[in-house]
C-alpha atoms as a PDB file:
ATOM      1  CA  UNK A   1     137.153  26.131 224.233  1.00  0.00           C
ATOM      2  CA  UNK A   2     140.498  26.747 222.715  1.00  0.00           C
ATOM      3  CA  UNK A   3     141.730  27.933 226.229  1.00  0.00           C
ATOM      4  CA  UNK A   4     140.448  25.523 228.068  1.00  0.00           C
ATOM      5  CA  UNK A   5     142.214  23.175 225.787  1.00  0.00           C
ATOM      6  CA  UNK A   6     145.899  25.469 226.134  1.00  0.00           C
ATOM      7  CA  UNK A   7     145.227  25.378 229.822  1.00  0.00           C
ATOM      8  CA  UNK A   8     144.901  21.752 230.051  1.00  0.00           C
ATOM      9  CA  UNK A   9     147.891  20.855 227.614  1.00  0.00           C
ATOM     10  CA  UNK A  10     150.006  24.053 228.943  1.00  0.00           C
ATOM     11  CA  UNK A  11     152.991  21.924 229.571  1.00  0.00           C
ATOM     12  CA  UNK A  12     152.867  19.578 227.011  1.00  0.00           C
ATOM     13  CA  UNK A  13     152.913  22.701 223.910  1.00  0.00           C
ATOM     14  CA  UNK A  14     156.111  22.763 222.731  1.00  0.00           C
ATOM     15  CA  UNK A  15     157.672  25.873 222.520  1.00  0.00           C
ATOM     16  CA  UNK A  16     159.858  27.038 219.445  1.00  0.00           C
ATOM     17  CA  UNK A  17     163.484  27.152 219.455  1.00  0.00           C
ATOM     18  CA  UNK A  18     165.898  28.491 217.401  1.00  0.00           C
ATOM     19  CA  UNK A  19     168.492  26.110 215.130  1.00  0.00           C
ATOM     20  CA  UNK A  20     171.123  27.838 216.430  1.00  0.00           C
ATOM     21  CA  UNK A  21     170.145  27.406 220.305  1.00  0.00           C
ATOM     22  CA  UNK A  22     169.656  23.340 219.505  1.00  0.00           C
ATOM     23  CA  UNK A  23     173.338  23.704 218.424  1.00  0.00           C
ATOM     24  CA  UNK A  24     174.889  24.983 221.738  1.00  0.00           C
ATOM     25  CA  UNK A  25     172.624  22.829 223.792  1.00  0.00           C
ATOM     26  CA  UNK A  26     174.023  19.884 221.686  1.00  0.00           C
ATOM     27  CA  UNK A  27     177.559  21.390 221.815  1.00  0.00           C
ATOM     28  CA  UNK A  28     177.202  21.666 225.763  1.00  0.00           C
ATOM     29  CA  UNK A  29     175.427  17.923 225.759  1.00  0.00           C
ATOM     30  CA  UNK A  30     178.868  16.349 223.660  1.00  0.00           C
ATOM     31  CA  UNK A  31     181.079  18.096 226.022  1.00  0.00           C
ATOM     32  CA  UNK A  32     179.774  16.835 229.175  1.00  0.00           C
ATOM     33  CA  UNK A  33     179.972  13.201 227.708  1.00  0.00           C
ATOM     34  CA  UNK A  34     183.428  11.016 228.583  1.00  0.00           C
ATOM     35  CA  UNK A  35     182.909   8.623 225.485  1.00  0.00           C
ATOM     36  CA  UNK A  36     181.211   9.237 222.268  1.00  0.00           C
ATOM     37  CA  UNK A  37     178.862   6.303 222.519  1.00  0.00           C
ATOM     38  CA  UNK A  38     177.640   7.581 225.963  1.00  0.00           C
ATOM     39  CA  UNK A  39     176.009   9.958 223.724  1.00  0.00           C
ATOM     40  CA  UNK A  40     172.514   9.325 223.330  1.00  0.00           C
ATOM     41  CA  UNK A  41     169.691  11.737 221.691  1.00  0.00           C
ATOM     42  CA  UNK A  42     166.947  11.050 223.258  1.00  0.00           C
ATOM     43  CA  UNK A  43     168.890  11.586 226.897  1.00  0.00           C
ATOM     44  CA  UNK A  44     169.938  14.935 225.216  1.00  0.00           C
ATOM     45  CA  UNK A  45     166.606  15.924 224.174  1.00  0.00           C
ATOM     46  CA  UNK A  46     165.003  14.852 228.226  1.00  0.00           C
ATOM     47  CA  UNK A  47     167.853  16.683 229.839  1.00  0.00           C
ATOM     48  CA  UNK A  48     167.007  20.037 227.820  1.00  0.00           C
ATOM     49  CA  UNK A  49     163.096  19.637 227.962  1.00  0.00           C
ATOM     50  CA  UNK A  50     162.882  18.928 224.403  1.00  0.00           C
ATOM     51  CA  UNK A  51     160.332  17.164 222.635  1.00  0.00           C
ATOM     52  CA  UNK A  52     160.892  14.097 221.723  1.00  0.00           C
ATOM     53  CA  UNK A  53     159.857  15.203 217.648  1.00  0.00           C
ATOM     54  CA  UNK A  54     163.179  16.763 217.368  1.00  0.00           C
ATOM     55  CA  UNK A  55     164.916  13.544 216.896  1.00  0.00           C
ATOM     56  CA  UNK A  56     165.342  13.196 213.783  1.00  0.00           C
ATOM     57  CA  UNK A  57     166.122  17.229 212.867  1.00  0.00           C
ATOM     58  CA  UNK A  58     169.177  16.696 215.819  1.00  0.00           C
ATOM     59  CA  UNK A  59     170.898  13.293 214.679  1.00  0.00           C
ATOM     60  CA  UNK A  60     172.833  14.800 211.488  1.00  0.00           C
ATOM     61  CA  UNK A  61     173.765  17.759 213.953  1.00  0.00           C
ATOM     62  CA  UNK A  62     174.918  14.985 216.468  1.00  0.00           C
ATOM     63  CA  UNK A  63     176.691  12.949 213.832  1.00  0.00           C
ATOM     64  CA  UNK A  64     178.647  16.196 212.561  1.00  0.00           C
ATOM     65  CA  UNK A  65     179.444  17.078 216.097  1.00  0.00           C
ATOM     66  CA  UNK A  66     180.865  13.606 217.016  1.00  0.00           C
ATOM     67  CA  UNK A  67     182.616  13.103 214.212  1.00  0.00           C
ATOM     68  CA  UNK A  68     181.128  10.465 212.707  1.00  0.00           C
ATOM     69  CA  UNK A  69     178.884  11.648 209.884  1.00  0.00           C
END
């Protein structure tokens, strides 16, 4: 059953990722913006395949990053 249920959902399980890899997608994100308030998390998180749960764990990291924590 709990195969059937992985096969199903394959895409949708989130996979783990390091703290530190976040941090150099968000560093490469920030870099490729012109203005800071093109900068938008939830565009970050789609363009990097993210889910959508690691909004709150990236806005500090965004906020230090930008400048204006």
């Amino acid at each position: 059953m709990i195969e059937a249920i992985t096969e199903i959902y394959e895409n949708d399980i989130s996979v783990d990722i390091e703290k530190s890899q976040l941090h150099k997608y968000a560093i490469d994100y920030i870099s490729s913006c012109t203005e800071i308030k093109t900068i938008n998390i939830y565009t970050f998180l789609y363009a990097y395949h993210l889910a959508h749960d690691l909004y709150d764990a990236e806005k500090p990291e965004f906020c230090k990053l930008a400048g204006v924590a």
